[in-house]
C-alpha atoms as a PDB file:
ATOM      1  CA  UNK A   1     150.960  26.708 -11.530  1.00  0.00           C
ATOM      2  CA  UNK A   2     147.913  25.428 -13.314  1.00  0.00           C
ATOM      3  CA  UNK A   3     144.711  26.881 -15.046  1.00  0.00           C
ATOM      4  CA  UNK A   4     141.890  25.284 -16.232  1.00  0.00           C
ATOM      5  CA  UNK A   5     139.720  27.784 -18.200  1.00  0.00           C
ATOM      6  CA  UNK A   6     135.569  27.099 -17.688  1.00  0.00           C
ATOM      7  CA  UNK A   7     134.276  24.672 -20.303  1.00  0.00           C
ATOM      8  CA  UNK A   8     131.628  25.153 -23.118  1.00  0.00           C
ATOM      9  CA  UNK A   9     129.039  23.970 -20.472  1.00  0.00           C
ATOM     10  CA  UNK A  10     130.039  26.300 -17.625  1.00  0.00           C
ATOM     11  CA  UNK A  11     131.141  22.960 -15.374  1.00  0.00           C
ATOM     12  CA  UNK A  12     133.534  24.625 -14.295  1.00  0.00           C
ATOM     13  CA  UNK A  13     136.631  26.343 -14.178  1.00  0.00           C
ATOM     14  CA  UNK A  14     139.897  25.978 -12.041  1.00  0.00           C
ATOM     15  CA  UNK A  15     142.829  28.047 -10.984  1.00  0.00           C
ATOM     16  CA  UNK A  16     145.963  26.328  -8.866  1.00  0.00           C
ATOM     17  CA  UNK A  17     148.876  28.982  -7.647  1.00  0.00           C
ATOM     18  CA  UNK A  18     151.757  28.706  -5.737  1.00  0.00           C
ATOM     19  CA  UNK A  19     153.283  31.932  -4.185  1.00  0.00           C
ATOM     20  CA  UNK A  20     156.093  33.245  -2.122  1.00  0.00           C
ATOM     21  CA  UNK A  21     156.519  37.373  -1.131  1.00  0.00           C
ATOM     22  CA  UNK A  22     159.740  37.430  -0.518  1.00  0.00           C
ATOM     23  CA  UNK A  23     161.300  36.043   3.304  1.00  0.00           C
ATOM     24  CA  UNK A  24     157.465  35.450   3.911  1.00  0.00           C
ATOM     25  CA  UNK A  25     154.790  32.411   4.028  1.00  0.00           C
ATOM     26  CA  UNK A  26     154.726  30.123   1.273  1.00  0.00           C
ATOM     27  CA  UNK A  27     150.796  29.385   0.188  1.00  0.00           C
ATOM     28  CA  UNK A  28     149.339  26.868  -2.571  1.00  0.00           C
ATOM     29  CA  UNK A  29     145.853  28.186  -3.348  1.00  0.00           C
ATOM     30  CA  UNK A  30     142.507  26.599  -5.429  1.00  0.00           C
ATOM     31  CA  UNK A  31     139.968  28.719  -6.596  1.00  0.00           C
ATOM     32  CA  UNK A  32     137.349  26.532  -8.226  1.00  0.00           C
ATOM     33  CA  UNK A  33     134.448  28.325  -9.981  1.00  0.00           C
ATOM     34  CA  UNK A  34     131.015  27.226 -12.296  1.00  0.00           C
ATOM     35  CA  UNK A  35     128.154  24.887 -11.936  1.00  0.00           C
ATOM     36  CA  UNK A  36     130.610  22.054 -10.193  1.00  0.00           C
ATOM     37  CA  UNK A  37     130.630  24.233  -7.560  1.00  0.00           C
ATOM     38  CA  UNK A  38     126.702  25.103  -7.097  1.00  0.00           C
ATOM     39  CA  UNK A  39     125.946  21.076  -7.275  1.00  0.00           C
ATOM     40  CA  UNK A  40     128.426  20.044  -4.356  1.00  0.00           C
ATOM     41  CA  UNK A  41     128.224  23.424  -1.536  1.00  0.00           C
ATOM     42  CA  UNK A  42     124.923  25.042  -2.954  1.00  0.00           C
ATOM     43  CA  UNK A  43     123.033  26.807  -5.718  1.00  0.00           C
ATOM     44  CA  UNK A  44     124.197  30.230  -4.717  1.00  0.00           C
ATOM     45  CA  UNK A  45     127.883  29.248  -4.277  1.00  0.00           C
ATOM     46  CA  UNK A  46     129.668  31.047  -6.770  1.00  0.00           C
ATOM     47  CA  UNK A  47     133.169  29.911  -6.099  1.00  0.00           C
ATOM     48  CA  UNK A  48     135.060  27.495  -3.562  1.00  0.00           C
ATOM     49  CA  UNK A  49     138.927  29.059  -2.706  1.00  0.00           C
ATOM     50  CA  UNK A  50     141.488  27.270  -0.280  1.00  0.00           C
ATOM     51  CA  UNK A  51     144.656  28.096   0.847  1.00  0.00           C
ATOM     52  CA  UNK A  52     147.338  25.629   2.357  1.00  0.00           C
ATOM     53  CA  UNK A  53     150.022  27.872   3.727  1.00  0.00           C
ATOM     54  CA  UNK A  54     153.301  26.965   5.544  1.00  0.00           C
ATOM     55  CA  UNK A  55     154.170  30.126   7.655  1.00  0.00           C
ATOM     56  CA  UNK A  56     157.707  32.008   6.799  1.00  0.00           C
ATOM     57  CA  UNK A  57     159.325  30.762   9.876  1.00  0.00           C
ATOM     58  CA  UNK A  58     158.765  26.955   8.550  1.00  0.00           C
ATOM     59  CA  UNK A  59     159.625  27.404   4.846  1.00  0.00           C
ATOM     60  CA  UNK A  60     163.537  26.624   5.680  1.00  0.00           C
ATOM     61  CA  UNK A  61     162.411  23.436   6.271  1.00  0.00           C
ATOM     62  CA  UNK A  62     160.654  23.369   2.914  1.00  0.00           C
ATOM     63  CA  UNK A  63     163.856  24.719   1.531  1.00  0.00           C
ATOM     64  CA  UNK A  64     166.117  21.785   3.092  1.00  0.00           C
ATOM     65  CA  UNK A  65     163.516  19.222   2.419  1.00  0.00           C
ATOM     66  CA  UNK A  66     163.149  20.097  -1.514  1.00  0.00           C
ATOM     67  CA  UNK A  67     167.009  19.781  -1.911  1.00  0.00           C
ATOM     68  CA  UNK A  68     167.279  16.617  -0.315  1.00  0.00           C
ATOM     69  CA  UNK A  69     164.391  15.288  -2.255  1.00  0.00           C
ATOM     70  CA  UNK A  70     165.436  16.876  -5.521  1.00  0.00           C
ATOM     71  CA  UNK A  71     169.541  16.853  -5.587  1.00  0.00           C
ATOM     72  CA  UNK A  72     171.824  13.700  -5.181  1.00  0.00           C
ATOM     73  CA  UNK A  73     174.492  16.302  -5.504  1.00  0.00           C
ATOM     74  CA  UNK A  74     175.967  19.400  -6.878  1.00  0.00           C
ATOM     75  CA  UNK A  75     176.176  18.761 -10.439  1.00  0.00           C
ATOM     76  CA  UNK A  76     172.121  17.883 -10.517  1.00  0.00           C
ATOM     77  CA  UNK A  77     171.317  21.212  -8.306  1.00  0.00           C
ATOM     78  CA  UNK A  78     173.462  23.203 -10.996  1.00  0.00           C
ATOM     79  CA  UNK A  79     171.971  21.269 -14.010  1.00  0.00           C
ATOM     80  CA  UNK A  80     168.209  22.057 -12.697  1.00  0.00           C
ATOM     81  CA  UNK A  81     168.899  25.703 -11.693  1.00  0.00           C
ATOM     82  CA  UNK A  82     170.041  26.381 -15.292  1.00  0.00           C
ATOM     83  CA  UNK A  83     167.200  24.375 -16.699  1.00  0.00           C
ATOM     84  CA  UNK A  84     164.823  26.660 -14.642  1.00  0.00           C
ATOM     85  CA  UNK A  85     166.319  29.828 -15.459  1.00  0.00           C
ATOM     86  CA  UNK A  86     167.062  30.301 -11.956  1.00  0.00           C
ATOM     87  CA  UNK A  87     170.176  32.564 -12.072  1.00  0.00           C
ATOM     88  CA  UNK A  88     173.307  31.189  -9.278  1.00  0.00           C
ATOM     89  CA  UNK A  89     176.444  31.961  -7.787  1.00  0.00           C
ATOM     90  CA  UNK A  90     179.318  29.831  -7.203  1.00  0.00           C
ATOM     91  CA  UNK A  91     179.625  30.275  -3.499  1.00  0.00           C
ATOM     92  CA  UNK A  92     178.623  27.923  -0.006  1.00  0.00           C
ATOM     93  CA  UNK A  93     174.610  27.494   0.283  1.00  0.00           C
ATOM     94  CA  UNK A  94     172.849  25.042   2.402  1.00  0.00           C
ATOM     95  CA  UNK A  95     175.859  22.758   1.977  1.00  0.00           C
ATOM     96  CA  UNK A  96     176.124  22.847  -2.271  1.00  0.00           C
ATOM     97  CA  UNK A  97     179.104  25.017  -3.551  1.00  0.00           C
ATOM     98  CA  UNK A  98     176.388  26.862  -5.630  1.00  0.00           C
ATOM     99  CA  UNK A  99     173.512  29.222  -4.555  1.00  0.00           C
ATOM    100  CA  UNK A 100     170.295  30.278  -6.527  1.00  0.00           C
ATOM    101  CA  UNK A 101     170.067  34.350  -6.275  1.00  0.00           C
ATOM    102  CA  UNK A 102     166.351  34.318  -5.791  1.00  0.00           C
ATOM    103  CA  UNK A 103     165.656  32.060  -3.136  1.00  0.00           C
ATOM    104  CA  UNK A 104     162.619  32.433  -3.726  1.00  0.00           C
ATOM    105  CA  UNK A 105     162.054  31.678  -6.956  1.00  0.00           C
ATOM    106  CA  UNK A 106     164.037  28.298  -6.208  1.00  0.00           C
ATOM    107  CA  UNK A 107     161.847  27.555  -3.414  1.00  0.00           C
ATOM    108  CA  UNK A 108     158.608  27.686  -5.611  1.00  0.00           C
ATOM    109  CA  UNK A 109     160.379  26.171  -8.587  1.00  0.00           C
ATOM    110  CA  UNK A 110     161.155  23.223  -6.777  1.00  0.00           C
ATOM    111  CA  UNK A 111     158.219  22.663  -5.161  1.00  0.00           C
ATOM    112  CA  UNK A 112     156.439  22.594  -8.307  1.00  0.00           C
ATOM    113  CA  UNK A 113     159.235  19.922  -9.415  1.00  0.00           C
ATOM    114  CA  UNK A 114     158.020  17.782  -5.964  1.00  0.00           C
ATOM    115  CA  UNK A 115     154.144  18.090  -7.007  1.00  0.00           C
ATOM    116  CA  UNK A 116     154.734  16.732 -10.576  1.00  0.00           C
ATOM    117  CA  UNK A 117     151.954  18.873 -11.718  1.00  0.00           C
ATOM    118  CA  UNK A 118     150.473  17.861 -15.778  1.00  0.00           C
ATOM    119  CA  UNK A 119     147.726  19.505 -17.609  1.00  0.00           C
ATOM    120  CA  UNK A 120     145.031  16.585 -16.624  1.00  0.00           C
ATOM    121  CA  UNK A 121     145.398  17.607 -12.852  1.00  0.00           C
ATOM    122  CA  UNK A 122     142.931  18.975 -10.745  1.00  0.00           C
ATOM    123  CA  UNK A 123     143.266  21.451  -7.874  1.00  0.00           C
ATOM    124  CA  UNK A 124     142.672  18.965  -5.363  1.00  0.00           C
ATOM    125  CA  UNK A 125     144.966  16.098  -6.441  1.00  0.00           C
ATOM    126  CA  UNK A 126     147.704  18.838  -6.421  1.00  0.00           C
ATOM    127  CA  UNK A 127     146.747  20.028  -3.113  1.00  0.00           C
ATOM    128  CA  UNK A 128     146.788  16.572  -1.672  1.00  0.00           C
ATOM    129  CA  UNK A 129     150.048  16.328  -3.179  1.00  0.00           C
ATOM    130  CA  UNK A 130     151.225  19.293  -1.606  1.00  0.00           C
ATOM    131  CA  UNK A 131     149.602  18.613   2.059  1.00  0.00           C
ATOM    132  CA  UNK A 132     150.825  14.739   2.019  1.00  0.00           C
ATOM    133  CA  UNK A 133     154.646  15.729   1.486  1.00  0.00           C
ATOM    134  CA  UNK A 134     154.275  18.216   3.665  1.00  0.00           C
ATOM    135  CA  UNK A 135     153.386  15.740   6.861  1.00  0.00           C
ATOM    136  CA  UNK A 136     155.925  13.234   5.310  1.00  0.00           C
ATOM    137  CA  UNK A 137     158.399  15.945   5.907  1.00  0.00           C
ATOM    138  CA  UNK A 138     156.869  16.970   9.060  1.00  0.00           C
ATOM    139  CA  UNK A 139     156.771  20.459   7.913  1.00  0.00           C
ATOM    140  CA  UNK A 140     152.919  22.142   9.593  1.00  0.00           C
ATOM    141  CA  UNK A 141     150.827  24.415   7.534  1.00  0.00           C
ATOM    142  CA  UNK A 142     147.631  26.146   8.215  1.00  0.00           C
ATOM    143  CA  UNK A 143     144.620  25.524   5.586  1.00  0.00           C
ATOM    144  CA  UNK A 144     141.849  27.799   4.806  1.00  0.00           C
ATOM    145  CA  UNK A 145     138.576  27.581   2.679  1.00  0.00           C
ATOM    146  CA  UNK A 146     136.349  30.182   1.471  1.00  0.00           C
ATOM    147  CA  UNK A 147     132.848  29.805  -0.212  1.00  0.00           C
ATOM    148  CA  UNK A 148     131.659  33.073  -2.282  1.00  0.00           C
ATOM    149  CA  UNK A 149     127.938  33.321  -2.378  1.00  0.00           C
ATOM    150  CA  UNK A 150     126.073  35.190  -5.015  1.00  0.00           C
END
């Protein structure tokens, strides 16, 4: 989803990924890394990670929720799935006349359409992203955060 490779001065370095297994929990994760890191938690923190994950029985509602957000109607779902590369089917889905064969690969697609992620964000504007659209569509997730010591 996004990478942000450590700078000359070792400030530090970002990774941002959004991930699916298949029929399971649907998780946005930050792992933030370099000297950022030691000034703000501590001088042996090595790297920050956290994990915002909506469980597999709630990502329906993601599912739902991202096509009513993202498609006035047919003709735009069909459009974007064939922009995306996301191979379909002519056939009843979710109440469109045309289904995406991975399901999951729609479901992280278009979240990553929701977020409106560029190249100048960081891990934590996309997370907020994420977290605020969640509670706007009333959808709960569980969070996590990790600090690796050296």
């Amino acid at each position: 989803m996004f990478n942000k490779p450590m700078d000359e001065d070792g400030w530090s370095a970002e990774e941002v990924t959004l991930e699916r297994h298949p029929g399971g929990d649907l998780t946005l994760r930050c792992r933030t890394s370099g000297r950022a890191v030691e000034m703000i938690i501590g001088e042996d923190a090595t790297e920050y990670r956290r994990a915002w994950t909506v469980m597999a029985e709630h990502v329906p509602q993601v599912l739902r929720a991202a096509l009513q957000d993202l498609f006035a109607d047919a003709s735009a779902l069909r459009t974007w799935l064939a922009g995306a590369g996301i191979p379909a089917a002519a056939e009843d889905w979710q109440g469109y006349p045309i289904r995406p064969l991975n399901e999951n690969q729609f479901v992280i697609e278009a979240v990553r359409a929701l977020l409106g992620v560029d190249g100048n964000d960081e891990g934590t504007k996309i997370a907020d992203r994420f977290t605020t659209w969640l509670t706007e569509q009333s959808i709960s997730y569980e969070t996590d955060e990790q600090v690796v010591t050296s």
